[in-house]
Protein backbone atom coordinates (compact mmCIF):
# COMPACT_ATOMS: atom_id res chain seq x y z
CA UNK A 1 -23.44 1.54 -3.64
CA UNK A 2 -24.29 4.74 -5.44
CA UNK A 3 -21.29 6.60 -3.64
CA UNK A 4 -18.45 3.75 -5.03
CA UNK A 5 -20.08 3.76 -8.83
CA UNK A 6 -19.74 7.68 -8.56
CA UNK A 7 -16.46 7.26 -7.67
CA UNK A 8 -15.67 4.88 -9.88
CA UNK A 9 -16.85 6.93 -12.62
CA UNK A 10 -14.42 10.41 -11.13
CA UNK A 11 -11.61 7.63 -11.04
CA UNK A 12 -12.33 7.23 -15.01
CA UNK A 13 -13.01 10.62 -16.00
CA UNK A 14 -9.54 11.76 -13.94
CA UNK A 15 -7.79 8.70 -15.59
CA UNK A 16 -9.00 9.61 -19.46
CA UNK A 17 -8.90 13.63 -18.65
CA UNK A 18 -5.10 12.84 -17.38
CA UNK A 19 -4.05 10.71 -20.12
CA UNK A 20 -5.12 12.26 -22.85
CA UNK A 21 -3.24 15.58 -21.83
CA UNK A 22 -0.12 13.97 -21.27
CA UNK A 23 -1.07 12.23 -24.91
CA UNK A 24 -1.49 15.11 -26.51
CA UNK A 25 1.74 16.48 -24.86
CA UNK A 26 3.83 13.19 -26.50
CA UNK A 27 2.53 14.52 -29.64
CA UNK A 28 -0.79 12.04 -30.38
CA UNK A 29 -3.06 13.96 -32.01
CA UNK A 30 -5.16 11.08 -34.31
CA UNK A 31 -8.65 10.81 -33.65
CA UNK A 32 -8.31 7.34 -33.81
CA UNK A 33 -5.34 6.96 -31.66
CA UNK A 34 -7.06 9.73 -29.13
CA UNK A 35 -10.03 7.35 -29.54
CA UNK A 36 -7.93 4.50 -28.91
CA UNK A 37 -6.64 5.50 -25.49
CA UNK A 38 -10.04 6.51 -24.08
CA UNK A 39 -11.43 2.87 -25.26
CA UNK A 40 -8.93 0.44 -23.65
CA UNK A 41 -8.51 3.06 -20.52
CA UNK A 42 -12.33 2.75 -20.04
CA UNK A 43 -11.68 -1.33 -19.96
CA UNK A 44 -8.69 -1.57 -17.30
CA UNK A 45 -9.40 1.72 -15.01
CA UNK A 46 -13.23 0.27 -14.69
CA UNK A 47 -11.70 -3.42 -14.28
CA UNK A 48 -9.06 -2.37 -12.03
CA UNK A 49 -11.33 0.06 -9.98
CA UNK A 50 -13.94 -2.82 -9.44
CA UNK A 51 -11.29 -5.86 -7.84
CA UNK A 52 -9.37 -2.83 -5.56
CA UNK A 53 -12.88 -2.00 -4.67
CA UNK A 54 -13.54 -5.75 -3.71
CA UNK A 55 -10.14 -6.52 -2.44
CA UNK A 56 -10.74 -3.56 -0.07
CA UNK A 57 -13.77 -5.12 1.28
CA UNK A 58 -12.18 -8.56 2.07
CA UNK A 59 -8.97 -6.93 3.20
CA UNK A 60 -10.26 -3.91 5.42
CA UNK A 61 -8.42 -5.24 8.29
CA UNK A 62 -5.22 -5.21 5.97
CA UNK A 63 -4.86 -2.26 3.56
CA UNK A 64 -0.65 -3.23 3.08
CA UNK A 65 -2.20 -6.37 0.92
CA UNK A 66 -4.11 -3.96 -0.90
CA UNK A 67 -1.97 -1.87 -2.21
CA UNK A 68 0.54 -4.86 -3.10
CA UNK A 69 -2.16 -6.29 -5.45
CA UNK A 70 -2.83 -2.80 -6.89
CA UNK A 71 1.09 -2.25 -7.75
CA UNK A 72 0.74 -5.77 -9.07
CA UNK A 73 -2.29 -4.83 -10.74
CA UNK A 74 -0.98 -1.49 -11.83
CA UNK A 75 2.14 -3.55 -13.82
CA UNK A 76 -0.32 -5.83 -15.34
CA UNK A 77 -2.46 -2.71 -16.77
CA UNK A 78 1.08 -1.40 -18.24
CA UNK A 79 1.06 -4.61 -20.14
CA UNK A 80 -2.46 -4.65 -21.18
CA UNK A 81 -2.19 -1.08 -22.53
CA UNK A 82 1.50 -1.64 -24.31
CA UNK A 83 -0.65 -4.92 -26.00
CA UNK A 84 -3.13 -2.93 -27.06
CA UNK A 85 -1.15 -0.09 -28.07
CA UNK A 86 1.14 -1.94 -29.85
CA UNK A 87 -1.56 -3.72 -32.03
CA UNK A 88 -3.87 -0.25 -32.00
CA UNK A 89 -1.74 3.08 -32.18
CA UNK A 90 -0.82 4.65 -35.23
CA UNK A 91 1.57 7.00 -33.40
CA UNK A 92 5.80 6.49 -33.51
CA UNK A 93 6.16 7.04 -29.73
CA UNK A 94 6.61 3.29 -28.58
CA UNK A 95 4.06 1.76 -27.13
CA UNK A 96 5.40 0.42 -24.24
CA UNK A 97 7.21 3.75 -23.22
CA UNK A 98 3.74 5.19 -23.65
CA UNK A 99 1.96 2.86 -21.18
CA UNK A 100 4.45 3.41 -18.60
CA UNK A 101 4.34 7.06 -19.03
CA UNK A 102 1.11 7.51 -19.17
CA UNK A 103 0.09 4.71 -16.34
CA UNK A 104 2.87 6.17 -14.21
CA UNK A 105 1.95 9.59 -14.55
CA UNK A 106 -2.08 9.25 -14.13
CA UNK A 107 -1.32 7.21 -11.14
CA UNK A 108 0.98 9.50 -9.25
CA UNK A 109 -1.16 12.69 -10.05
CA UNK A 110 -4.11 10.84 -9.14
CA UNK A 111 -2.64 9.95 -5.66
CA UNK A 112 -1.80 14.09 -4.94
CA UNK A 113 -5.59 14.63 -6.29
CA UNK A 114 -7.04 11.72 -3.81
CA UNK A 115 -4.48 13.07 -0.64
CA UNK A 116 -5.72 16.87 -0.88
């Protein structure tokens, strides 16, 4: 149990660390945008991290079905995030460009970090 919180929490921490940079490289430099991301990031990387976790489980025999529900998953998170950002983000960059960039990005580099 303690090993999948702990990794819950690196999946966060790589998640924020790797959003924010690519943030900050769009040009988003308000605190309260900045702030922004980190909040609504810590709401669907924990959410999402906790049903693949479960799914996992259930599915062990299966991991195809897992990772069909996480691209499903993954979308959904895009559209939570543009939502948010929309409503949230003081920045011009459009808010659904961001999500997709950002979710996009954070998942592929997270998949290199996870394979090495």
């Amino acid at each position: 149990m303690i090993k999948l919180v702990l990794q819950m929490f690196i999946n966060l921490v790589l998640t924020i660390f790797i959003e924010l940079g690519i943030s900050l490289l769009l040009g988003i430099r308000k605190r309260n945008d900045i702030n922004n991301i980190i909040y609504i990031n810590c709401i669907t990387n924990i959410v999402l991290n906790y049903i693949i976790n479960i799914l996992s489980i259930i599915f062990y025999k299966n991991i195809f079905i897992v990772y069909v529900i996480l691209g499903i998953l993954e979308i959904l998170v895009i559209f939570i995030e543009y939502i948010y950002y929309k409503n949230n983000l003081k920045s011009k960059i459009n808010p659904l460009l961001l999500s997709i960039i950002l979710n996009t990005l954070s998942f592929t580099i997270g998949l290199f970090i996870i394979k090495k």
